[in-house]
C-alpha atoms as a PDB file:
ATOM      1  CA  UNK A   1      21.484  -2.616  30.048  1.00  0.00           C
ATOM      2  CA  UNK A   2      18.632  -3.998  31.479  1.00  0.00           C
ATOM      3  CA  UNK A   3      17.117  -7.864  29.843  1.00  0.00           C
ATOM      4  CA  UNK A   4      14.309  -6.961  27.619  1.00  0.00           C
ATOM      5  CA  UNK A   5      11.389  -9.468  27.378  1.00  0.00           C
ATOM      6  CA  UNK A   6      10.103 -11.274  24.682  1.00  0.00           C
ATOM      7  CA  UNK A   7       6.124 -12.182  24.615  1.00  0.00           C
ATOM      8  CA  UNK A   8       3.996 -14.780  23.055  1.00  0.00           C
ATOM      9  CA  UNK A   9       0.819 -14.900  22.628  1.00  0.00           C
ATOM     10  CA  UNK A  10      -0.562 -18.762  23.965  1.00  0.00           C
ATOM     11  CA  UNK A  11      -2.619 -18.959  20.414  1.00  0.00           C
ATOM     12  CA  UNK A  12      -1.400 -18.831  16.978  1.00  0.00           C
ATOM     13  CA  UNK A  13      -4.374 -15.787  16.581  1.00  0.00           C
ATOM     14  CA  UNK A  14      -3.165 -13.118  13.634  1.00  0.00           C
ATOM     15  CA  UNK A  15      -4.740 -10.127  12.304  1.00  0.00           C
ATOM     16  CA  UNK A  16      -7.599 -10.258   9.803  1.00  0.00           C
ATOM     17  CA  UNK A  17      -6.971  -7.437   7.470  1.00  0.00           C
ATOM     18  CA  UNK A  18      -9.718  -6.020   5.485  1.00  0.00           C
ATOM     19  CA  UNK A  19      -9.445  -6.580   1.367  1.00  0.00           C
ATOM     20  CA  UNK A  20      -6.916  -4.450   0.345  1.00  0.00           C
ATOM     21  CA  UNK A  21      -7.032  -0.124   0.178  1.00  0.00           C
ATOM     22  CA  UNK A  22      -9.724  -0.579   2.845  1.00  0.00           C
ATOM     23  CA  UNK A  23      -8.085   0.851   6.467  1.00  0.00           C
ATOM     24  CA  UNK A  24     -10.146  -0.643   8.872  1.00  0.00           C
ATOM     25  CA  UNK A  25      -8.201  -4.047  10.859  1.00  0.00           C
ATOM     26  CA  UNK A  26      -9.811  -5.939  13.168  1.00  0.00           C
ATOM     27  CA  UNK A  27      -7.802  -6.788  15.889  1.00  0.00           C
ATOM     28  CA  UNK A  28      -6.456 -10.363  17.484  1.00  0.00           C
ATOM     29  CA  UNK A  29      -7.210 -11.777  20.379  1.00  0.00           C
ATOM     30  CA  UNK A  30      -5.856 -14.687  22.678  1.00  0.00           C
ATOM     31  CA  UNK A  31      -8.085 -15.792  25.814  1.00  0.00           C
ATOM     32  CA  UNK A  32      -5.210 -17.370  27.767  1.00  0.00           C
ATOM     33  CA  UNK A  33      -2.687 -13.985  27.422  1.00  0.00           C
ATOM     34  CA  UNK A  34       0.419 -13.800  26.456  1.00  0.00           C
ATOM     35  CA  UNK A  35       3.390 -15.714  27.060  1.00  0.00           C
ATOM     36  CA  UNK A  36       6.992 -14.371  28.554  1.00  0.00           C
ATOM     37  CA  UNK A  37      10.014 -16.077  28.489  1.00  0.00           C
ATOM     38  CA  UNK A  38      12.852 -15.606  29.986  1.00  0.00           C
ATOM     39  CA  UNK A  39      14.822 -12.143  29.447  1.00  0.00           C
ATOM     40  CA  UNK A  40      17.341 -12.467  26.984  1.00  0.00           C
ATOM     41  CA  UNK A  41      20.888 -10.196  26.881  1.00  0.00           C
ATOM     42  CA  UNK A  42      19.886  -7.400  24.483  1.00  0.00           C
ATOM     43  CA  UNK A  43      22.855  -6.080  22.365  1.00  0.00           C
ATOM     44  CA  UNK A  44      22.842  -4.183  19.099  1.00  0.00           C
ATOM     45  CA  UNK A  45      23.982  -6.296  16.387  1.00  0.00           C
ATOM     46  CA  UNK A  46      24.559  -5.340  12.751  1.00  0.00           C
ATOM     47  CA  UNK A  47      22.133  -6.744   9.786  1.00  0.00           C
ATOM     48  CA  UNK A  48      19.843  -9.737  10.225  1.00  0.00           C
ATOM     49  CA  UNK A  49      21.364 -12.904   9.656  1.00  0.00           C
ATOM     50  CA  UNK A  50      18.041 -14.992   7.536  1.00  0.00           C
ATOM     51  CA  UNK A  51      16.593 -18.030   9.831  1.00  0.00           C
ATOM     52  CA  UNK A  52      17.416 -21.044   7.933  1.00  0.00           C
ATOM     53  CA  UNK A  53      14.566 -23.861   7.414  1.00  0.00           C
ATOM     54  CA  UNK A  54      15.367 -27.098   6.873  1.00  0.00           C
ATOM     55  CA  UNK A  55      13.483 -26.925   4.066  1.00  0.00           C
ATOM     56  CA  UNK A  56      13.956 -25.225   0.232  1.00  0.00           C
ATOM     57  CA  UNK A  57      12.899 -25.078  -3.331  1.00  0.00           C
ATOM     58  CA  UNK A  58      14.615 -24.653  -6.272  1.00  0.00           C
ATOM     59  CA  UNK A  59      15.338 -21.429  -7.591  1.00  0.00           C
ATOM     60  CA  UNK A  60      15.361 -22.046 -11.392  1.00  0.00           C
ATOM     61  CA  UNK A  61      12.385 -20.483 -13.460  1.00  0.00           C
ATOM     62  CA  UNK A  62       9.363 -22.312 -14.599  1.00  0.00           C
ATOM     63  CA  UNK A  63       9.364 -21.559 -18.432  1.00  0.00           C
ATOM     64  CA  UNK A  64       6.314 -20.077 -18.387  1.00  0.00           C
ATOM     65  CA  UNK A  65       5.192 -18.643 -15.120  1.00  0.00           C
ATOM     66  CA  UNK A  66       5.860 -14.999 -14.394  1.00  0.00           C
ATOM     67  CA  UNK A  67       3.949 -12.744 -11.692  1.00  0.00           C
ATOM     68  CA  UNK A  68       2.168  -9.346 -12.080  1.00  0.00           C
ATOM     69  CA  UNK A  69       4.409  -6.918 -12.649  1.00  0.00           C
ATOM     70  CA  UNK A  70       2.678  -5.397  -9.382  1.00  0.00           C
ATOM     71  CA  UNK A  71       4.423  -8.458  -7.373  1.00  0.00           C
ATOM     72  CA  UNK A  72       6.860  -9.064  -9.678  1.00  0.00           C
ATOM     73  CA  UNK A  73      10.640  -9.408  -8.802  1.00  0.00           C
ATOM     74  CA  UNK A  74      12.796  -5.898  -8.906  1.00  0.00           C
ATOM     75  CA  UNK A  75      15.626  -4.665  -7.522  1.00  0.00           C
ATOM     76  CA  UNK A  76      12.811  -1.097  -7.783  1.00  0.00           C
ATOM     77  CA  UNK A  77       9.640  -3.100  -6.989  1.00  0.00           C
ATOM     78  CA  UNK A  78       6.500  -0.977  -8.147  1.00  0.00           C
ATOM     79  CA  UNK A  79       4.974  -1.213  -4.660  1.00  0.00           C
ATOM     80  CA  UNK A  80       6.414   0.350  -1.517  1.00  0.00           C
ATOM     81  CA  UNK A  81       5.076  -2.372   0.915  1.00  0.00           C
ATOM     82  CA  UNK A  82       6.548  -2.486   4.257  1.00  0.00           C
ATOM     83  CA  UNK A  83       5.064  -6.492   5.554  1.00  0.00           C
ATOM     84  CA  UNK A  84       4.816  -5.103   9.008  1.00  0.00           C
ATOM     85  CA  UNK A  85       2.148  -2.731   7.947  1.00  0.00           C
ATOM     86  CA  UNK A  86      -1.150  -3.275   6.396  1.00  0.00           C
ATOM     87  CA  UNK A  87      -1.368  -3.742   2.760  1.00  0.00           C
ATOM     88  CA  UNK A  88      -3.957  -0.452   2.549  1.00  0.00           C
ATOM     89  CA  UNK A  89      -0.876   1.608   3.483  1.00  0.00           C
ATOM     90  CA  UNK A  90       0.997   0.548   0.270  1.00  0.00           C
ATOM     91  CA  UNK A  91       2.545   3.611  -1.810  1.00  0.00           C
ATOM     92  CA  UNK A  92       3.955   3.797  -5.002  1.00  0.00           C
ATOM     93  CA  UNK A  93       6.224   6.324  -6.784  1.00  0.00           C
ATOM     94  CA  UNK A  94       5.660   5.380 -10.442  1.00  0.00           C
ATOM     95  CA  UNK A  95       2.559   6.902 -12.474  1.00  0.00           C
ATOM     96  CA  UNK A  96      -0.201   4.605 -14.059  1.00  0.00           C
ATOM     97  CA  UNK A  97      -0.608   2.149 -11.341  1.00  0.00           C
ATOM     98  CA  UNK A  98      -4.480   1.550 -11.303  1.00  0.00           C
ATOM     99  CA  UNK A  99      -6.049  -0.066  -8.175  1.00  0.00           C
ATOM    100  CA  UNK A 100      -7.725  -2.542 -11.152  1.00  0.00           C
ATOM    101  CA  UNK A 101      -4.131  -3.971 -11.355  1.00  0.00           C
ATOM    102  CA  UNK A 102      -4.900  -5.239  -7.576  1.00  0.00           C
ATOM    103  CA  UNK A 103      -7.801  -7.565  -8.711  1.00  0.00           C
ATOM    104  CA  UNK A 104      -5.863  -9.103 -11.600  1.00  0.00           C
ATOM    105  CA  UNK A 105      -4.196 -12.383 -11.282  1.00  0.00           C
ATOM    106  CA  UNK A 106      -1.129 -12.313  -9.046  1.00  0.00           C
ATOM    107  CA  UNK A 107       0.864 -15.122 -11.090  1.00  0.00           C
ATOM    108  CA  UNK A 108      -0.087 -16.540 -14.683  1.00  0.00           C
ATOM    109  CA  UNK A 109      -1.165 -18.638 -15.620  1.00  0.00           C
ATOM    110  CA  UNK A 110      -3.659 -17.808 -12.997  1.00  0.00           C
ATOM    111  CA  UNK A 111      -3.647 -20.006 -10.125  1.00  0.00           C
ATOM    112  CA  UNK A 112      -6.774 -21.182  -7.739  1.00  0.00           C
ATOM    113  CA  UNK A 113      -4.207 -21.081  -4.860  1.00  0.00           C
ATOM    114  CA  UNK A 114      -0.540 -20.841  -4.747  1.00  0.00           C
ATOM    115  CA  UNK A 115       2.510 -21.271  -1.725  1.00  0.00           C
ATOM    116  CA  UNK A 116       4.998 -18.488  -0.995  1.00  0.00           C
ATOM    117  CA  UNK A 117       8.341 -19.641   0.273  1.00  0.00           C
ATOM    118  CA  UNK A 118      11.256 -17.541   1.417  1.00  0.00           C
ATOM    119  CA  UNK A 119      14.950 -18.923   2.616  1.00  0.00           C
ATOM    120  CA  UNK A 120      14.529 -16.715   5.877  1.00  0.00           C
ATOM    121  CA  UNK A 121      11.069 -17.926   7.524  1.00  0.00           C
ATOM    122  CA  UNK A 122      10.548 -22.305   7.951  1.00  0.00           C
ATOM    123  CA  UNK A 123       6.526 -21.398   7.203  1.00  0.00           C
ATOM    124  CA  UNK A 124       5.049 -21.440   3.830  1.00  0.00           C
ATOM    125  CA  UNK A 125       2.204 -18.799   2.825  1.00  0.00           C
ATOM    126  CA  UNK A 126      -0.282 -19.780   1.099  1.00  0.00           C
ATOM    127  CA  UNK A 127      -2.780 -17.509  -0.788  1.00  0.00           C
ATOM    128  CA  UNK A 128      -6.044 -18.656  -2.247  1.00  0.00           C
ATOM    129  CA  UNK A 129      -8.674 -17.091  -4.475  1.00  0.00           C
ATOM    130  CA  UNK A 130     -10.983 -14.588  -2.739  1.00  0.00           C
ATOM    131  CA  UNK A 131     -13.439 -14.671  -6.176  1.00  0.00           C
ATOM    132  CA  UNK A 132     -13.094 -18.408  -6.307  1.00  0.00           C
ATOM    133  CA  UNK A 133     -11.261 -18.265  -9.657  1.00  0.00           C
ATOM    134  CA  UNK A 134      -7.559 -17.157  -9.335  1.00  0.00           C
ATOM    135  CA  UNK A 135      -5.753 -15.837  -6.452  1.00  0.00           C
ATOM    136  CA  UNK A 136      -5.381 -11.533  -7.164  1.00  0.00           C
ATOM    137  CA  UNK A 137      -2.590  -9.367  -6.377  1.00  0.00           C
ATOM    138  CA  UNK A 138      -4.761  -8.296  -3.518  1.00  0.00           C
ATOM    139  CA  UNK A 139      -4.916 -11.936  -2.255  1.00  0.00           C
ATOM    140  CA  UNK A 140      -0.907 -12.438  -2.379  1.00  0.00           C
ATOM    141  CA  UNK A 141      -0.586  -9.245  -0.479  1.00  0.00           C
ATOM    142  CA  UNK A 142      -3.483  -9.758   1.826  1.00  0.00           C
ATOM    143  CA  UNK A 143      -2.104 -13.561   2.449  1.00  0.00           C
ATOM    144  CA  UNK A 144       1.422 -12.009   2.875  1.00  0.00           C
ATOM    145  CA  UNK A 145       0.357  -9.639   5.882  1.00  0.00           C
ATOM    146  CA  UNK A 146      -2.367 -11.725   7.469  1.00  0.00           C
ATOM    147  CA  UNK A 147       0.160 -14.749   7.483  1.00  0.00           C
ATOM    148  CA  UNK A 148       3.290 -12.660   9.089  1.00  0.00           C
ATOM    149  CA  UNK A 149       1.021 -11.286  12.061  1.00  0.00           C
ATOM    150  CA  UNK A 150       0.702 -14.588  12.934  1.00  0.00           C
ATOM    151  CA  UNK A 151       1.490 -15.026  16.638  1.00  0.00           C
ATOM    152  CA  UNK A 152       4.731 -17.533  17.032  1.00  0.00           C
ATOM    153  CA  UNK A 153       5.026 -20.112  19.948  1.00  0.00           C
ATOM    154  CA  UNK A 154       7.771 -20.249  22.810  1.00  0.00           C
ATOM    155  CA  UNK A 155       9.008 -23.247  20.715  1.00  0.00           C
ATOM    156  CA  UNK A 156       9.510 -21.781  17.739  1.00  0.00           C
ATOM    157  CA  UNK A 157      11.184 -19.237  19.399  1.00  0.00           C
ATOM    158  CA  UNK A 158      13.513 -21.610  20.737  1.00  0.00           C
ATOM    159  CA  UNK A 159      14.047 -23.244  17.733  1.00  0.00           C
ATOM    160  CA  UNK A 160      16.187 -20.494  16.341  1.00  0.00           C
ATOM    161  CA  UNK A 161      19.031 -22.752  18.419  1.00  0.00           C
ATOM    162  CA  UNK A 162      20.772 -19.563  18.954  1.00  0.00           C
ATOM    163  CA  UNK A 163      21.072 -16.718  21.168  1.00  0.00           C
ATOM    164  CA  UNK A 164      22.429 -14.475  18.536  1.00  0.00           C
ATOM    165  CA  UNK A 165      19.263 -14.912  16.283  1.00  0.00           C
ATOM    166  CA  UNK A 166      16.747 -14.755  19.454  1.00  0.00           C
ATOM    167  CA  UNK A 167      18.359 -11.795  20.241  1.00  0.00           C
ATOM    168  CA  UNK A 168      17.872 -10.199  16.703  1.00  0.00           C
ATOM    169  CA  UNK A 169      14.303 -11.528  16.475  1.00  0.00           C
ATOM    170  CA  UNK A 170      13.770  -9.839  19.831  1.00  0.00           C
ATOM    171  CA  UNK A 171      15.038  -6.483  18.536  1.00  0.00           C
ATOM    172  CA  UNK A 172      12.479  -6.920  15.552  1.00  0.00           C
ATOM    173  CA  UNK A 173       9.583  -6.950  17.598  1.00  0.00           C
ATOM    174  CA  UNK A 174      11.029  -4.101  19.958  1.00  0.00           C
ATOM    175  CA  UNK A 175      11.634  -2.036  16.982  1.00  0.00           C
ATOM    176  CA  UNK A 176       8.187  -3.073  15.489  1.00  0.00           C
ATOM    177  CA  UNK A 177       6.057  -1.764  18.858  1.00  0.00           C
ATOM    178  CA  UNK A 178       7.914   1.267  20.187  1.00  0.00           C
ATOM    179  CA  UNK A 179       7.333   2.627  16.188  1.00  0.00           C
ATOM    180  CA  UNK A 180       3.574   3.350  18.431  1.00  0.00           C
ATOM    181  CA  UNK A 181       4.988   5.207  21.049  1.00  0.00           C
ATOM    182  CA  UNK A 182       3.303   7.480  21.929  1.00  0.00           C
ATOM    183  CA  UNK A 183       0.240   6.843  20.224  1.00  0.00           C
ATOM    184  CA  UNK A 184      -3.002   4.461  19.941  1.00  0.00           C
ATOM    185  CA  UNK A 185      -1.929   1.109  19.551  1.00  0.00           C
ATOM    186  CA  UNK A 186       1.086   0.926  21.845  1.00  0.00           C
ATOM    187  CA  UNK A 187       0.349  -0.909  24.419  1.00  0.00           C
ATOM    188  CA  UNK A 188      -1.855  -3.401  22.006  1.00  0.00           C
ATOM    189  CA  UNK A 189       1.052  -4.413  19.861  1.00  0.00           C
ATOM    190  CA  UNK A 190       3.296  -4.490  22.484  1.00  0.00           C
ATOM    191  CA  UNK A 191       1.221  -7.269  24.338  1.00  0.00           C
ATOM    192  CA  UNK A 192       0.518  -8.923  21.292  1.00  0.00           C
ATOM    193  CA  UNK A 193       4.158  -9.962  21.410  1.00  0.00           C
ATOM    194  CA  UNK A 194       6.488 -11.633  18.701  1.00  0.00           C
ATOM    195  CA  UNK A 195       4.857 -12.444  15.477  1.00  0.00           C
ATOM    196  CA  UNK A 196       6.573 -14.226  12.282  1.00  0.00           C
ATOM    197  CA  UNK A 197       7.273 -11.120  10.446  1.00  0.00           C
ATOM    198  CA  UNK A 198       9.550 -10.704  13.487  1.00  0.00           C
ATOM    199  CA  UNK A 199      11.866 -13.835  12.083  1.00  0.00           C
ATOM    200  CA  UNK A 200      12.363 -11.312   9.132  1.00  0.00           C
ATOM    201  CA  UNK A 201      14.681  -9.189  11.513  1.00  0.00           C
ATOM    202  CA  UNK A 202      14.376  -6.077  10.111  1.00  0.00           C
ATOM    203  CA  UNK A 203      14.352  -7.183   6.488  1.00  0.00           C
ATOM    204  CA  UNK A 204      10.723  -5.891   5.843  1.00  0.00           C
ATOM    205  CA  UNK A 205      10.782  -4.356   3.014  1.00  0.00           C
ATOM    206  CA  UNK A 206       8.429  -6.487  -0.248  1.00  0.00           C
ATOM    207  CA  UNK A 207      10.608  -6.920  -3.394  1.00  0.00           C
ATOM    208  CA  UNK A 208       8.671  -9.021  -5.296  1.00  0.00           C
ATOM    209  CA  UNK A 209       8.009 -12.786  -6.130  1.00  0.00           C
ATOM    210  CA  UNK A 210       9.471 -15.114  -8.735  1.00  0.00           C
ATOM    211  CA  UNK A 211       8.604 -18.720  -9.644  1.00  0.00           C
ATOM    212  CA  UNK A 212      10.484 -21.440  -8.106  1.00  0.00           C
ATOM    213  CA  UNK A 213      10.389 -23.956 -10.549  1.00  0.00           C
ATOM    214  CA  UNK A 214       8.369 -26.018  -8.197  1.00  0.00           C
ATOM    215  CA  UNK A 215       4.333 -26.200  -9.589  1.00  0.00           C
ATOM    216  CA  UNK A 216       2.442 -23.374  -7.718  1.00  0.00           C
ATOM    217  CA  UNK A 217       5.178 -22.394  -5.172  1.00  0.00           C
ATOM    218  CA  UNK A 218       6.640 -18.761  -5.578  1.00  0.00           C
ATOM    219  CA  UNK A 219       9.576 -17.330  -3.393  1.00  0.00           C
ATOM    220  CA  UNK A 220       9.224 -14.660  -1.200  1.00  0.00           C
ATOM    221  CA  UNK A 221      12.200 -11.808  -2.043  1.00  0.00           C
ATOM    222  CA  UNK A 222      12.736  -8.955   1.008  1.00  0.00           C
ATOM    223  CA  UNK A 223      15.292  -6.506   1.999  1.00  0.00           C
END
């Protein structure tokens, strides 16, 4: 089979989405174009193996932070929210889940700004308060997307050190533009190239946040 090739965009541009529910995205740019590699072997390999940072918090709780329940931790999370799509697509299968609950605070005690952290990305999100007071559930989930359409560099892209993860990060942004085929948008995503939600490989799915331990920093928890 034929080398596929992997694109970067010369600019760290990213999507800014519009507050959340809303369905209009404007779209990002880069004035120099995109960036292409060299092709790399592309094989089918099973499940994404997490891109290790050098960098990690503790795990153990803070006593007494907890998020939303709208963000919070589950193995059934209340939100279907798929970090590859826009945050106005989110679904949810349980009853009584106002769209209030989106412009409550994301994490109490309620927090200005706060860091998001996840063993399988070497980036740190950070969310801050759109109503200058405490950062909503909307903000989290707005920071999450906006943050993970960020365009990566051919140096970060090297610096997964191995073949076996480029090519899995590879097949994450394949999968994540041919899902267009067919349709508006296509050729748009395609050029955009690899973004960081692409380090997920494959593991897109949002199951919720939980404290660290550290002051302000909350992990990130996928599948």
């Amino acid at each position: 089979m034929p080398g596929r090739h992997v694109r970067f965009s010369a600019e760290n541009s990213f999507y800014s989405p519009a507050p959340l529910l809303s369905r209009s995205v404007s779209s990002a740019t880069s004035s120099s174009g995109p960036f292409t590699p060299p092709s790399l072997p592309y094989a089918g390999l099973p499940g994404p193996t997490p891109y290790k940072p050098r960098r990690s918090y503790t795990t153990a709780p803070a006593a007494t932070a907890r998020a939303h329940t709208l963000v919070a931790f589950a193995d059934s999370p209340l939100l279907n929210f798929d970090l590859t799509v826009h945050p106005s697509a989110i679904t949810t299968h349980f009853q009584g889940v106002a769209s209030a609950g989106f412009l409550e605070p994301a994490v109490y005690p309620p927090q200005r700004t706060i860091s998001i952290t996840t063993p399988h990305l070497p980036w740190t999100i950070t969310a801050t308060a759109s109503n200058g007071r405490f950062v909503t559930v909307a903000d989290a989930l707005n920071a999450l997307y906006r943050s993970l359409r960020t365009n990566i560099t051919a140096t970060e892209f090297n610096a997964l050190g191995t073949q076996k993860l480029a090519r899995r990060v590879t097949e994450a942004y394949t999968r994540r533009y041919m899902r267009f085929l067919g349709h508006r948008g296509y050729a748009e995503e395609k050029k955009e190239g690899v973004k960081r939600v692409d380090f997920l490989m494959g593991c897109t799915k949002f199951q919720g946040l939980s404290p660290t331990g550290a002051a302000g920093v909350w992990r990130l928890h996928i599948s």
